[in-house]
Protein backbone atom coordinates (compact mmCIF):
# COMPACT_ATOMS: atom_id res chain seq x y z
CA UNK A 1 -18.18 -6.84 43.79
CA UNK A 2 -16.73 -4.29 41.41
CA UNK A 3 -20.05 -3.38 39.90
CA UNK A 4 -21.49 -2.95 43.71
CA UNK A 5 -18.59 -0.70 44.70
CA UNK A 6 -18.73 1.41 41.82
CA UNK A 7 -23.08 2.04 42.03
CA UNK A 8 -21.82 2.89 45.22
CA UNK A 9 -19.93 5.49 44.95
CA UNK A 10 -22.19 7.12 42.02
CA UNK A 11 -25.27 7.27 44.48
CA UNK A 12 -22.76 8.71 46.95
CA UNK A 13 -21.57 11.72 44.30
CA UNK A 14 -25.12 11.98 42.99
CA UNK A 15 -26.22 12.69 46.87
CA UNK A 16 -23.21 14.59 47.57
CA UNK A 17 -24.41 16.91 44.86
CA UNK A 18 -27.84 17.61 45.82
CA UNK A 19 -26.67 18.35 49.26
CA UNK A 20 -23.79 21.06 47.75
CA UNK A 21 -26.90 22.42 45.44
CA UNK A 22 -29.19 22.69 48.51
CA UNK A 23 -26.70 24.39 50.34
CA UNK A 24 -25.57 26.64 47.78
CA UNK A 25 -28.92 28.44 48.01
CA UNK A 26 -30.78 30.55 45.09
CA UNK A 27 -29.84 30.34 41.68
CA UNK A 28 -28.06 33.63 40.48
CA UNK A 29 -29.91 35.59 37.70
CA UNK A 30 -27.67 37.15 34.87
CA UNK A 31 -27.01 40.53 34.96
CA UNK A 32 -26.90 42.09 31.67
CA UNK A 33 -23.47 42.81 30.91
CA UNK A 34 -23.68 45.49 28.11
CA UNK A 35 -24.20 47.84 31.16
CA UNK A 36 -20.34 48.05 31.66
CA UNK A 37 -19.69 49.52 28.43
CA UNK A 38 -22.83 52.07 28.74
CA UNK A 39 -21.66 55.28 30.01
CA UNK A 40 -24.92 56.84 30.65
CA UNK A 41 -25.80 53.11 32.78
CA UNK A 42 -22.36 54.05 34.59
CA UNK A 43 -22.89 57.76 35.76
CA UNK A 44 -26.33 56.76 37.19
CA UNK A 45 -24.23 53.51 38.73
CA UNK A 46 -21.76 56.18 40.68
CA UNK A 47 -24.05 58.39 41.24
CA UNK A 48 -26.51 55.51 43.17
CA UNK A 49 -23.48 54.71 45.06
CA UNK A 50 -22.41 58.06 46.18
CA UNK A 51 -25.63 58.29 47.73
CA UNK A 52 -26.94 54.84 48.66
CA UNK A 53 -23.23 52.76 49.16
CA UNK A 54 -20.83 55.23 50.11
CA UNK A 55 -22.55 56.28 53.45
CA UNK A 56 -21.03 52.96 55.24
CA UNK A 57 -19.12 51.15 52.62
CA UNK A 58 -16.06 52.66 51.52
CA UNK A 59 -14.10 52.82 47.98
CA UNK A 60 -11.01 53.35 49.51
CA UNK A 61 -8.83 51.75 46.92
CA UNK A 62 -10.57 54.34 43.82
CA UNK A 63 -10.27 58.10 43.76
CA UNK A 64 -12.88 60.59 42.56
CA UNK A 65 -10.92 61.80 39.58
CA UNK A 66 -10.76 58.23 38.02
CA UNK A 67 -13.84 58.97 37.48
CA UNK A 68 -13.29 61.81 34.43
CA UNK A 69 -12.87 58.33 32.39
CA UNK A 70 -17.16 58.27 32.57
CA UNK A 71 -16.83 61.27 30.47
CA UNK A 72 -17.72 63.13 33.76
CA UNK A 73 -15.73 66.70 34.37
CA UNK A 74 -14.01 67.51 37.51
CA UNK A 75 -16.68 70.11 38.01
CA UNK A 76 -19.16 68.03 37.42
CA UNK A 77 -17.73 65.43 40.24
CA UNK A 78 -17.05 67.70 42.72
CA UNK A 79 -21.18 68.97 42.62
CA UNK A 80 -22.54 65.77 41.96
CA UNK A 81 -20.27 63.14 43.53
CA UNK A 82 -18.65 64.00 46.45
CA UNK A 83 -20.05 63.76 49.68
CA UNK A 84 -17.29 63.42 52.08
CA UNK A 85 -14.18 65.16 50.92
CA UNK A 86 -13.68 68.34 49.44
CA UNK A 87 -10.57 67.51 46.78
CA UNK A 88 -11.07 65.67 43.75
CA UNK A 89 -7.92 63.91 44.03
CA UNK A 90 -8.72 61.80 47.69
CA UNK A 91 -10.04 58.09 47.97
CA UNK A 92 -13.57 57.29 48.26
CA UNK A 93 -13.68 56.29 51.86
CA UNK A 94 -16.27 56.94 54.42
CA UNK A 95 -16.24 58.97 57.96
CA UNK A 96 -18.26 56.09 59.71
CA UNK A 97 -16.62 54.30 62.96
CA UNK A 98 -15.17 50.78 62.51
CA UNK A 99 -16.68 50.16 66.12
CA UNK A 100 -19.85 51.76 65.43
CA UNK A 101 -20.22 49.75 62.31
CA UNK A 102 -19.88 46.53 63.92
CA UNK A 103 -22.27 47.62 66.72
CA UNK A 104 -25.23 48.38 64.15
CA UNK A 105 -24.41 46.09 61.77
CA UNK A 106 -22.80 43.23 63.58
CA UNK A 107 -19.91 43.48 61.65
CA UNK A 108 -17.64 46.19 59.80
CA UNK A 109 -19.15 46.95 56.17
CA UNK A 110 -16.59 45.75 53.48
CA UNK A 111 -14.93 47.41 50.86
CA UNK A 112 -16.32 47.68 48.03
CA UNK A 113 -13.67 48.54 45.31
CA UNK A 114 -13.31 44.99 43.85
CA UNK A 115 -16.56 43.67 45.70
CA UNK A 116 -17.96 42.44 42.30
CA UNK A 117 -14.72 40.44 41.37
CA UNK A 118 -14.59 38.89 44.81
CA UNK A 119 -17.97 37.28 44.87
CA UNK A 120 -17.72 35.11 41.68
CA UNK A 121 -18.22 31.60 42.40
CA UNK A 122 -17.41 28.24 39.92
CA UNK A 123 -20.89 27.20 38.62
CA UNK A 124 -22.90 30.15 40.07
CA UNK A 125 -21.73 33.33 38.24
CA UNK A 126 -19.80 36.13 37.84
CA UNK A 127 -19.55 38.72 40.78
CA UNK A 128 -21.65 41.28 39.17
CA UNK A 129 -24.46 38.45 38.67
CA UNK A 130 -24.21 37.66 42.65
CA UNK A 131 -24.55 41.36 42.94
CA UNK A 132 -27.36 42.19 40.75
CA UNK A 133 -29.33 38.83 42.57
CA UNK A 134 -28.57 40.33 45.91
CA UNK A 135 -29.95 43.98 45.64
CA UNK A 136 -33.07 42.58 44.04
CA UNK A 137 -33.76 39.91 47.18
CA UNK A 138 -34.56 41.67 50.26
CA UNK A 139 -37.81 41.28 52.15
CA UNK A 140 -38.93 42.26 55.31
CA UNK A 141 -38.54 40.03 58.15
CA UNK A 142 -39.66 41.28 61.86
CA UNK A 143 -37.47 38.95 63.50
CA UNK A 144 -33.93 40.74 62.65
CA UNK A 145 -33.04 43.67 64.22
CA UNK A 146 -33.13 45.91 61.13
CA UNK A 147 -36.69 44.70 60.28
CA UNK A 148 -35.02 42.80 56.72
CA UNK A 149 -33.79 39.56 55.48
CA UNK A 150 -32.08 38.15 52.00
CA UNK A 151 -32.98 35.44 50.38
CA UNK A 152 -29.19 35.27 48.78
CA UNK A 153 -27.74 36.06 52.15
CA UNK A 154 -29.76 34.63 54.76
CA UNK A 155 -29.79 37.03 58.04
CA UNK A 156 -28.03 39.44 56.26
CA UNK A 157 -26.32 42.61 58.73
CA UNK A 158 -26.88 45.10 56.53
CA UNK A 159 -30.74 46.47 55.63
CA UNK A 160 -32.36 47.39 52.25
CA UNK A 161 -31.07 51.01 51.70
CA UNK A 162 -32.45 50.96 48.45
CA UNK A 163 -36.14 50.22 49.73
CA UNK A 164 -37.95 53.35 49.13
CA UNK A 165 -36.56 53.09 45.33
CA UNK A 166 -38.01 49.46 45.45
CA UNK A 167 -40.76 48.92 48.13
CA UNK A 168 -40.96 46.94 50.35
CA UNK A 169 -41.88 43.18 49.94
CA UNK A 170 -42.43 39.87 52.03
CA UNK A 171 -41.03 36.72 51.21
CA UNK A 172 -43.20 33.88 50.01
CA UNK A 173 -42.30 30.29 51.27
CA UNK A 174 -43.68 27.28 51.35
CA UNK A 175 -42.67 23.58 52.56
CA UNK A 176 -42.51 21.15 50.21
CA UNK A 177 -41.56 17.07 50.53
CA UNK A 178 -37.67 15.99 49.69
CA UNK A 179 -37.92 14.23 46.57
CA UNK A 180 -34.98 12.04 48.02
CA UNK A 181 -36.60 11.51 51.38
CA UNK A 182 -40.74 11.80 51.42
CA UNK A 183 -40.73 11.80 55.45
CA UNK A 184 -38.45 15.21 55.18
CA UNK A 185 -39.77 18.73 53.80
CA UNK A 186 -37.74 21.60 53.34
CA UNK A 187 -38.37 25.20 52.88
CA UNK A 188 -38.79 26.85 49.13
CA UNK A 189 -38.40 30.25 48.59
CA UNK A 190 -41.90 31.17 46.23
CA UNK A 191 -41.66 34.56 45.13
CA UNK A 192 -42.55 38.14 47.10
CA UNK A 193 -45.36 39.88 47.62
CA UNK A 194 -45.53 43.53 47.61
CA UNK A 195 -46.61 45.61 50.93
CA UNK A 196 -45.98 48.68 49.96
CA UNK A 197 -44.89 50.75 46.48
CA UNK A 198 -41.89 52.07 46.01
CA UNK A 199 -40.38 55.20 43.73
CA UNK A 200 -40.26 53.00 41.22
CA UNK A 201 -41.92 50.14 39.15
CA UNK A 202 -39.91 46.70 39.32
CA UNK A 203 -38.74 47.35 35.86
CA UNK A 204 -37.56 50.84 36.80
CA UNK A 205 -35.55 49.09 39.82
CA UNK A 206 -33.79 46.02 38.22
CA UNK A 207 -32.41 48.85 35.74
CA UNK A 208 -31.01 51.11 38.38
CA UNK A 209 -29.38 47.88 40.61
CA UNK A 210 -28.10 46.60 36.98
CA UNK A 211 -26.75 50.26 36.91
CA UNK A 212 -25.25 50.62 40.05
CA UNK A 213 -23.34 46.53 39.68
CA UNK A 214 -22.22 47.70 36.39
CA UNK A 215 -20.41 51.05 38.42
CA UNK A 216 -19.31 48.76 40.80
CA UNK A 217 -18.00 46.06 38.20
CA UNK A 218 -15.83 48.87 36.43
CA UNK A 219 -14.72 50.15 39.54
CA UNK A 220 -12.70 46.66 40.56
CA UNK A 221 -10.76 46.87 37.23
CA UNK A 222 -11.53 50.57 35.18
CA UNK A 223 -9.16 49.07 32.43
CA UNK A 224 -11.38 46.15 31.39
CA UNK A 225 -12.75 48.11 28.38
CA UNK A 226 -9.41 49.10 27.08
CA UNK A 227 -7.95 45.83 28.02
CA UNK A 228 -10.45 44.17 26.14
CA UNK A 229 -10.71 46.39 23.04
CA UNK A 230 -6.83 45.90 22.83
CA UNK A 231 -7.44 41.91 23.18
CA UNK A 232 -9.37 42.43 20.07
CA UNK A 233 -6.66 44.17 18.34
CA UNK A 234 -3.89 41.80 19.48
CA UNK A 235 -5.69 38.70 18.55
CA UNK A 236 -5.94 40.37 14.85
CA UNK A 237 -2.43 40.80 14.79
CA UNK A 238 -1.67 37.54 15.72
CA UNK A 239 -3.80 36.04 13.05
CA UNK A 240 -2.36 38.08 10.38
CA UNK A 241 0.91 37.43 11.82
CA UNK A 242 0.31 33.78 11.62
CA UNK A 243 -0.59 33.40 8.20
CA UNK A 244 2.53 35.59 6.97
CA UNK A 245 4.74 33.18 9.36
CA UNK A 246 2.48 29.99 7.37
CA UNK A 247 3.56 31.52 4.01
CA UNK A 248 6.93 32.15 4.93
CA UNK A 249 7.56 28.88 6.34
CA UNK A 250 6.20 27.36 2.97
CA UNK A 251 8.78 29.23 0.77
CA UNK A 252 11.74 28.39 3.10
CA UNK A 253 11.16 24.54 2.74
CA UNK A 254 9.27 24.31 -0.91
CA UNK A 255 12.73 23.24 -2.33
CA UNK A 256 13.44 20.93 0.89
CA UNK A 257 11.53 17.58 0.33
């Protein structure tokens, strides 16, 4: 009876899985991570966002000067950067209506100061890796009002504004059989095709989204370099610290047996 119960309940956790894996959608791809500590990758990153992001997503929680850390001038801010505000010092935030927004979009556009340390999820990715799979999966689809879709966020409110760097594309599907169920079939995503050529090649656009996640990345915490270099420097310490507290432990109890 035991034995019953307990194939039971794996069959029921094995199912249970597939279901959650179904439902969780696409898998994430990686975004390459030494972009955070390029500054060059990170002055393109802000300046993709000043012109692409900041038009209805604010920033409100960062202000332009933080940005003299990307070995960017005030100077060179001010000509290059700022859009909506004429001091250095303000927030990014955006002149946009709330109600507007939600009219056009069907809802308000988020902030996007810590966006890429919100959307981490356990078993999926980091943030930046949702990011990075998100800016590189629209296609169009005639049936929304804004003429796109997402294939990581299905019926997505807000269009491609990065489409005439990219192209546009359409969506490749196809129905195939549940392995767990022959008389069901479910939809697969297949890959895009291309309908028309954008500004740039596909290599050329995966390096400027991988740009502008790792801006947004060091946006949500500017101090993870630092805090990380000092991590380094701290676990030294306590290494060499431990070994001198080893040694001194020995010659306090060498005579104590």
């Amino acid at each position: 009876m035991m034995k019953k119960f307990f194939l039971m309940l794996c069959a029921v956790l094995a199912l249970s899985s597939v279901a959650r894996a179904a439902e969780e959608g696409p898998v994430w791809d990686r975004f390459p991570t030494h972009k955070v500590t390029d500054t060059a990758a990170l002055q393109n990153g802000a300046k993709l966002f000043v012109n692409y992001c900041l038009n209805c997503h604010a920033a409100s929680y960062m202000r332009y000067n933080r940005m003299r850390e990307l070995d960017l001038s005030e100077e060179q801010i001010k000509a290059n950067l700022m859009f909506a505000t004429d001091k250095v010092g303000d927030t990014m935030k955006v002149a946009i209506d709330p109600v507007h927004a939600k009219e056009w979009f069907g809802a308000t556009p988020p902030d996007l100061t810590v966006v890429a340390r919100s959307r981490a999820a356990a078993g999926k990715g980091s943030g930046a890796d949702y990011l990075y799979t998100y800016l590189r999966s629209y296609y169009r689809d005639d049936t929304k009002l804004t003429g796109w879709n997402n294939i990581v966020f299905p019926s997505v409110g807000m269009p491609h504004v990065l489409w005439e760097l990219q192209g546009q594309r359409a969506a490749v599907f196809a129905n195939e059989k549940d392995p767990h169920d022959p008389s069901r079939t479910h939809t697969v995503h297949k890959g895009y095709t291309q309908v028309t050529q954008g500004s740039m090649t596909s290599a050329e656009y995966d390096n400027a989204v991988a740009d502008l996640v790792a801006f947004l990345t060091w946006m949500g915490e500017p101090q993870l370099n630092q805090r990380v270099r000092l991590g380094v420097w701290v676990l030294v310490f306590l290494g060499l610290f431990m070994v001198v507290a080893w040694r001194m432990n020995a010659a306090f109890w060498k005579d104590i047996k």
